[in-house]
N, C-alpha and C. Protein backbone atom coordinates (compact mmCIF):
# COMPACT_ATOMS: atom_id res chain seq x y z
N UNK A 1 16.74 -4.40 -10.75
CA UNK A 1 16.16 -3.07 -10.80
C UNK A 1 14.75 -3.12 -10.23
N UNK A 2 14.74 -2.39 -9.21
CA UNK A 2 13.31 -1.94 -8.85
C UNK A 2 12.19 -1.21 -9.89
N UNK A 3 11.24 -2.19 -10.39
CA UNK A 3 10.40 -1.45 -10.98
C UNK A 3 8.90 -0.71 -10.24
N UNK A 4 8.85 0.53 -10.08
CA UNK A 4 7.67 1.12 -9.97
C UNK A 4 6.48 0.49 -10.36
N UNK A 5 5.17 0.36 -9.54
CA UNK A 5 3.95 -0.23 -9.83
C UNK A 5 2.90 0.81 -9.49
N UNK A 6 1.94 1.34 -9.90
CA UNK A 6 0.71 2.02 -9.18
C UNK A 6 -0.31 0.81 -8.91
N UNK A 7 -0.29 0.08 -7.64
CA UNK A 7 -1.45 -0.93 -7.27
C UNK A 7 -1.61 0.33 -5.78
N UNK A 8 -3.05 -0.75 -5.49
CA UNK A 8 -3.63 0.07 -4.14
C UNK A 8 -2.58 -0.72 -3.13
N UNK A 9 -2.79 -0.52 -1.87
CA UNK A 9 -1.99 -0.48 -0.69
C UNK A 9 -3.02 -1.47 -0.01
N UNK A 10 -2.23 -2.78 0.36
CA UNK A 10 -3.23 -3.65 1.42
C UNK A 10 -3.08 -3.18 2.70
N UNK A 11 -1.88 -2.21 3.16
CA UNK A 11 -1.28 -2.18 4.55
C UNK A 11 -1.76 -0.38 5.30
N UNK A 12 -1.81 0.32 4.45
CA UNK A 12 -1.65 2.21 4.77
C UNK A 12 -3.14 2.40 3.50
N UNK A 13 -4.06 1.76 4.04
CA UNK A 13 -5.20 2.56 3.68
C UNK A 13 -6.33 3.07 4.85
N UNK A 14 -7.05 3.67 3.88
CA UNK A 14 -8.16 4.21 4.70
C UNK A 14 -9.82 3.61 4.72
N UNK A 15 -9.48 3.78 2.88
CA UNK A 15 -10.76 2.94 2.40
C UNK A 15 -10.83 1.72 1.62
N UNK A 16 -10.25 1.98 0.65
CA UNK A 16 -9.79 1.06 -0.86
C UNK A 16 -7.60 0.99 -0.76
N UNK A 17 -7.56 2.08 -0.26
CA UNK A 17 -5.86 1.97 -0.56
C UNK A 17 -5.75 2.76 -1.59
N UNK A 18 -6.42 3.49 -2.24
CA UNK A 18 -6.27 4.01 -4.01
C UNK A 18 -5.71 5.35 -3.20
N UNK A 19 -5.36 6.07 -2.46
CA UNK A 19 -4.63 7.23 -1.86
C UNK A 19 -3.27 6.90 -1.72
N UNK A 20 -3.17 6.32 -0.90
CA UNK A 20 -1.52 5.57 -0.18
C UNK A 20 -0.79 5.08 -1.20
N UNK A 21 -1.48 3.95 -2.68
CA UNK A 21 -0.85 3.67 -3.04
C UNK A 21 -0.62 4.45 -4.27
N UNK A 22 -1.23 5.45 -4.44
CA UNK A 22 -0.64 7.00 -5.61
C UNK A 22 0.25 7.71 -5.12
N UNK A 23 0.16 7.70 -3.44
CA UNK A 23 1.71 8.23 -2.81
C UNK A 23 2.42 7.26 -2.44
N UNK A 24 2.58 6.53 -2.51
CA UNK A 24 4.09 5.83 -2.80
C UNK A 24 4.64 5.78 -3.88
N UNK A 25 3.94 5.84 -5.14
CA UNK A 25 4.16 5.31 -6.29
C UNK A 25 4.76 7.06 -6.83
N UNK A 26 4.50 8.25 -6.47
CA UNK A 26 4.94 9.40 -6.51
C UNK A 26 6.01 10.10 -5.41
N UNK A 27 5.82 9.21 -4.22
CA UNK A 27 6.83 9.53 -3.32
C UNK A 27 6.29 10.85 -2.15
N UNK A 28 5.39 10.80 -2.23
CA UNK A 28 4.69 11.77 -1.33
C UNK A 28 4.01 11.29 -0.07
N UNK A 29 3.29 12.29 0.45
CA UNK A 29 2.84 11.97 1.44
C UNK A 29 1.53 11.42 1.49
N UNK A 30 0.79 10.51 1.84
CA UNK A 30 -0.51 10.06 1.60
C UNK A 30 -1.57 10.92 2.13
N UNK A 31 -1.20 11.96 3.07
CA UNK A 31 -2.11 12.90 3.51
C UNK A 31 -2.61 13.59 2.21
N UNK A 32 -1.50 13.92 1.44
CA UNK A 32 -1.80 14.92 0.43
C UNK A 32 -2.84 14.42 -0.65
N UNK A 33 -2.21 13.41 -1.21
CA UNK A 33 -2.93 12.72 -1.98
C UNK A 33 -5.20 12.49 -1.54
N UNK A 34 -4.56 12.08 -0.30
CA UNK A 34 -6.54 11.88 0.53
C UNK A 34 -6.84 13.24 0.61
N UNK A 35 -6.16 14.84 0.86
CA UNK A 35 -7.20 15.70 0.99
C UNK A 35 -7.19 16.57 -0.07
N UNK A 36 -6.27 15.70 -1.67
CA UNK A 36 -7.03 16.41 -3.08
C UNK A 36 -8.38 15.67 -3.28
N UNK A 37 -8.39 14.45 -3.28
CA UNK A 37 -9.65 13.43 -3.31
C UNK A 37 -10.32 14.17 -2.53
N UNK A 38 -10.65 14.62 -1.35
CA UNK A 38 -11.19 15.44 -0.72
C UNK A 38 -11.70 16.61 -1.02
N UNK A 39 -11.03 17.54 -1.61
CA UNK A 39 -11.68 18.86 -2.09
C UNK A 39 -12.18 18.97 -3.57
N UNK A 40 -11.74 17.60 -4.25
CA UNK A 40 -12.08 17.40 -5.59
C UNK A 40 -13.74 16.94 -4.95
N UNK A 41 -13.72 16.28 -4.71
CA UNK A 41 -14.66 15.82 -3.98
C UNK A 41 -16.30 16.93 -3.76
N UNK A 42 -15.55 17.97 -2.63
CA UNK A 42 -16.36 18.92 -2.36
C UNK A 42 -16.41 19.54 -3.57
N UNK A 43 -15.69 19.71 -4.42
CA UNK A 43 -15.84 20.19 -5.24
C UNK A 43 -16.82 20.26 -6.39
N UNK A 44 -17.99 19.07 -6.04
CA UNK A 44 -18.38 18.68 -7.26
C UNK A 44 -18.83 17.75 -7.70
N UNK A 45 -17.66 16.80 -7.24
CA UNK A 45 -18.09 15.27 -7.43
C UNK A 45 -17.06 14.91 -8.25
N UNK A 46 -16.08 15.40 -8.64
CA UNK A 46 -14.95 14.40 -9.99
C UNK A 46 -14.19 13.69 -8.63
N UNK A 47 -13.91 13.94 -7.54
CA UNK A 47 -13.25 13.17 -6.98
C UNK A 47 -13.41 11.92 -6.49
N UNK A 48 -14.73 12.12 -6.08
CA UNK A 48 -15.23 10.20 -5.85
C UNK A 48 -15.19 9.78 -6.90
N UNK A 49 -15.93 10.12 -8.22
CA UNK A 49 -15.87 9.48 -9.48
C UNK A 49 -14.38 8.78 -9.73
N UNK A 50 -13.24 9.81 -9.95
CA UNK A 50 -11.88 9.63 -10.00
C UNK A 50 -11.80 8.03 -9.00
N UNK A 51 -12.15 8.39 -7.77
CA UNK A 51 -11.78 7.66 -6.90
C UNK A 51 -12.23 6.19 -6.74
N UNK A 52 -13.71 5.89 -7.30
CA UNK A 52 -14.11 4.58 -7.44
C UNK A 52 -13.53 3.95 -8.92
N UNK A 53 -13.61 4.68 -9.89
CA UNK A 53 -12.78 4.17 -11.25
C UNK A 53 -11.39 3.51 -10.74
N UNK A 54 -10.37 4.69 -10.05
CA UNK A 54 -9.05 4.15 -9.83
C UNK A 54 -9.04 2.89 -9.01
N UNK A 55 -9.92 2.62 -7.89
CA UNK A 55 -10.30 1.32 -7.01
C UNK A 55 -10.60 0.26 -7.79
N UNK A 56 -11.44 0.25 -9.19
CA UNK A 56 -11.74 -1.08 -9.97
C UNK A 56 -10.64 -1.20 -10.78
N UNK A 57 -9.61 0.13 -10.79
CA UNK A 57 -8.56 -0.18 -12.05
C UNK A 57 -7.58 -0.53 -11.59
N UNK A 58 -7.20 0.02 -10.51
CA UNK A 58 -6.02 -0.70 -10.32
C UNK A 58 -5.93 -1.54 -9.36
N UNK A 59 -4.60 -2.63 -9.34
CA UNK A 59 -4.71 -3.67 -8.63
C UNK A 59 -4.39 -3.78 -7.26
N UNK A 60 -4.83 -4.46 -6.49
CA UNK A 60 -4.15 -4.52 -4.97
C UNK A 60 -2.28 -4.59 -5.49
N UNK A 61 -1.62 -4.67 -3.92
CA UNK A 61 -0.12 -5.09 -4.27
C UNK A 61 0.05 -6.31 -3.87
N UNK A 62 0.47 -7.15 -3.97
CA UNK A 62 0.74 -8.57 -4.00
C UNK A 62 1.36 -8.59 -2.71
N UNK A 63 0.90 -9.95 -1.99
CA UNK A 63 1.07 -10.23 -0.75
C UNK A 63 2.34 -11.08 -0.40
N UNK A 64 3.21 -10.09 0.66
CA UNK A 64 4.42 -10.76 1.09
C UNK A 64 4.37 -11.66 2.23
N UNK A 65 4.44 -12.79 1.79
CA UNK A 65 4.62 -14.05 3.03
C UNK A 65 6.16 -14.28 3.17
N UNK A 66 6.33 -13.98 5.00
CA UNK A 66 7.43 -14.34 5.19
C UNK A 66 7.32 -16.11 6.00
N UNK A 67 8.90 -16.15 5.20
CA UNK A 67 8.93 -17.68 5.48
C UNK A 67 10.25 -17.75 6.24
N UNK A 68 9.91 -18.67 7.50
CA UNK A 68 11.12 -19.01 8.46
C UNK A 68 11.79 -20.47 7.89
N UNK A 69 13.36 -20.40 7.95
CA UNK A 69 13.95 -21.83 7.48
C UNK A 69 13.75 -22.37 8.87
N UNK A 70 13.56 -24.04 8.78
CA UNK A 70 12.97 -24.73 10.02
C UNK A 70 14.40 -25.13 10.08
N UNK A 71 14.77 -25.36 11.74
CA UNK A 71 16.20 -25.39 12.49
C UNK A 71 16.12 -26.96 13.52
N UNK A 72 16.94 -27.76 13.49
CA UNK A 72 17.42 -28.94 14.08
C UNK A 72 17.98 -28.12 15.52
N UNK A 73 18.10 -28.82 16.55
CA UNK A 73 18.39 -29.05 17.96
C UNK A 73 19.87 -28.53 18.12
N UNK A 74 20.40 -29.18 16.98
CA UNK A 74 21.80 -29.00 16.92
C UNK A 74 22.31 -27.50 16.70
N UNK A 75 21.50 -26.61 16.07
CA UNK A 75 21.54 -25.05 15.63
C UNK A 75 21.40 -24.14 17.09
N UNK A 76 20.92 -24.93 17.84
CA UNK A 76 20.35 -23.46 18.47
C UNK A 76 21.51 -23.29 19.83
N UNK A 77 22.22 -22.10 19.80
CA UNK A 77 23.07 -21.94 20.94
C UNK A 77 22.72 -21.40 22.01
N UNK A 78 23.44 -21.92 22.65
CA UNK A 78 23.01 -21.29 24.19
C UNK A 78 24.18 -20.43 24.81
N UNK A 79 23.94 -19.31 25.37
CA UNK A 79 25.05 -18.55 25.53
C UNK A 79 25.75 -18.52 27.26
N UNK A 80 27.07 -18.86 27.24
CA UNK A 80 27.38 -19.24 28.41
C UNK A 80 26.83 -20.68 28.83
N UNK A 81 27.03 -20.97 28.21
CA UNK A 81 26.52 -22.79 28.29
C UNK A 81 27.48 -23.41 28.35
């Protein structure tokens, strides 16, 4: 089972990732998410506030290393050979 996480985004950010990774984690669009931060923002100020809290709270997403299996001489075909 796939479990849901709210971490920031190492890959689809702008600043911190704290946008991208509240829309994935809701399934939306990350535009939307950056231009409520945005008018909360103009608004006042709760949105940066919001926005540096959520950056120290939540975590990056954990880094996927892809790994190649290493191949002998004997594996590799040649086509029309």
């Amino acid at each position: 089972m796939n479990e849901k996480k709210l971490v920031r985004s190492r890959t689809d950010r702008m600043v911190l990732g704290v946008a991208s990774g509240i829309a994935r984690y809701f399934s939306i669009d990350p535009v939307i998410v950056r231009l409520v931060f945005v008018l909360t923002a103009l608004a006042g100020g709760p949105g940066v506030i919001a926005y540096i809290v959520m950056a120290l709270i939540m975590p990056e997403e954990d880094v996927v290393v892809a790994t190649a299996n290493s191949f002998d001489e004997e594996e590799i075909v040649i086509k029309d050979a």
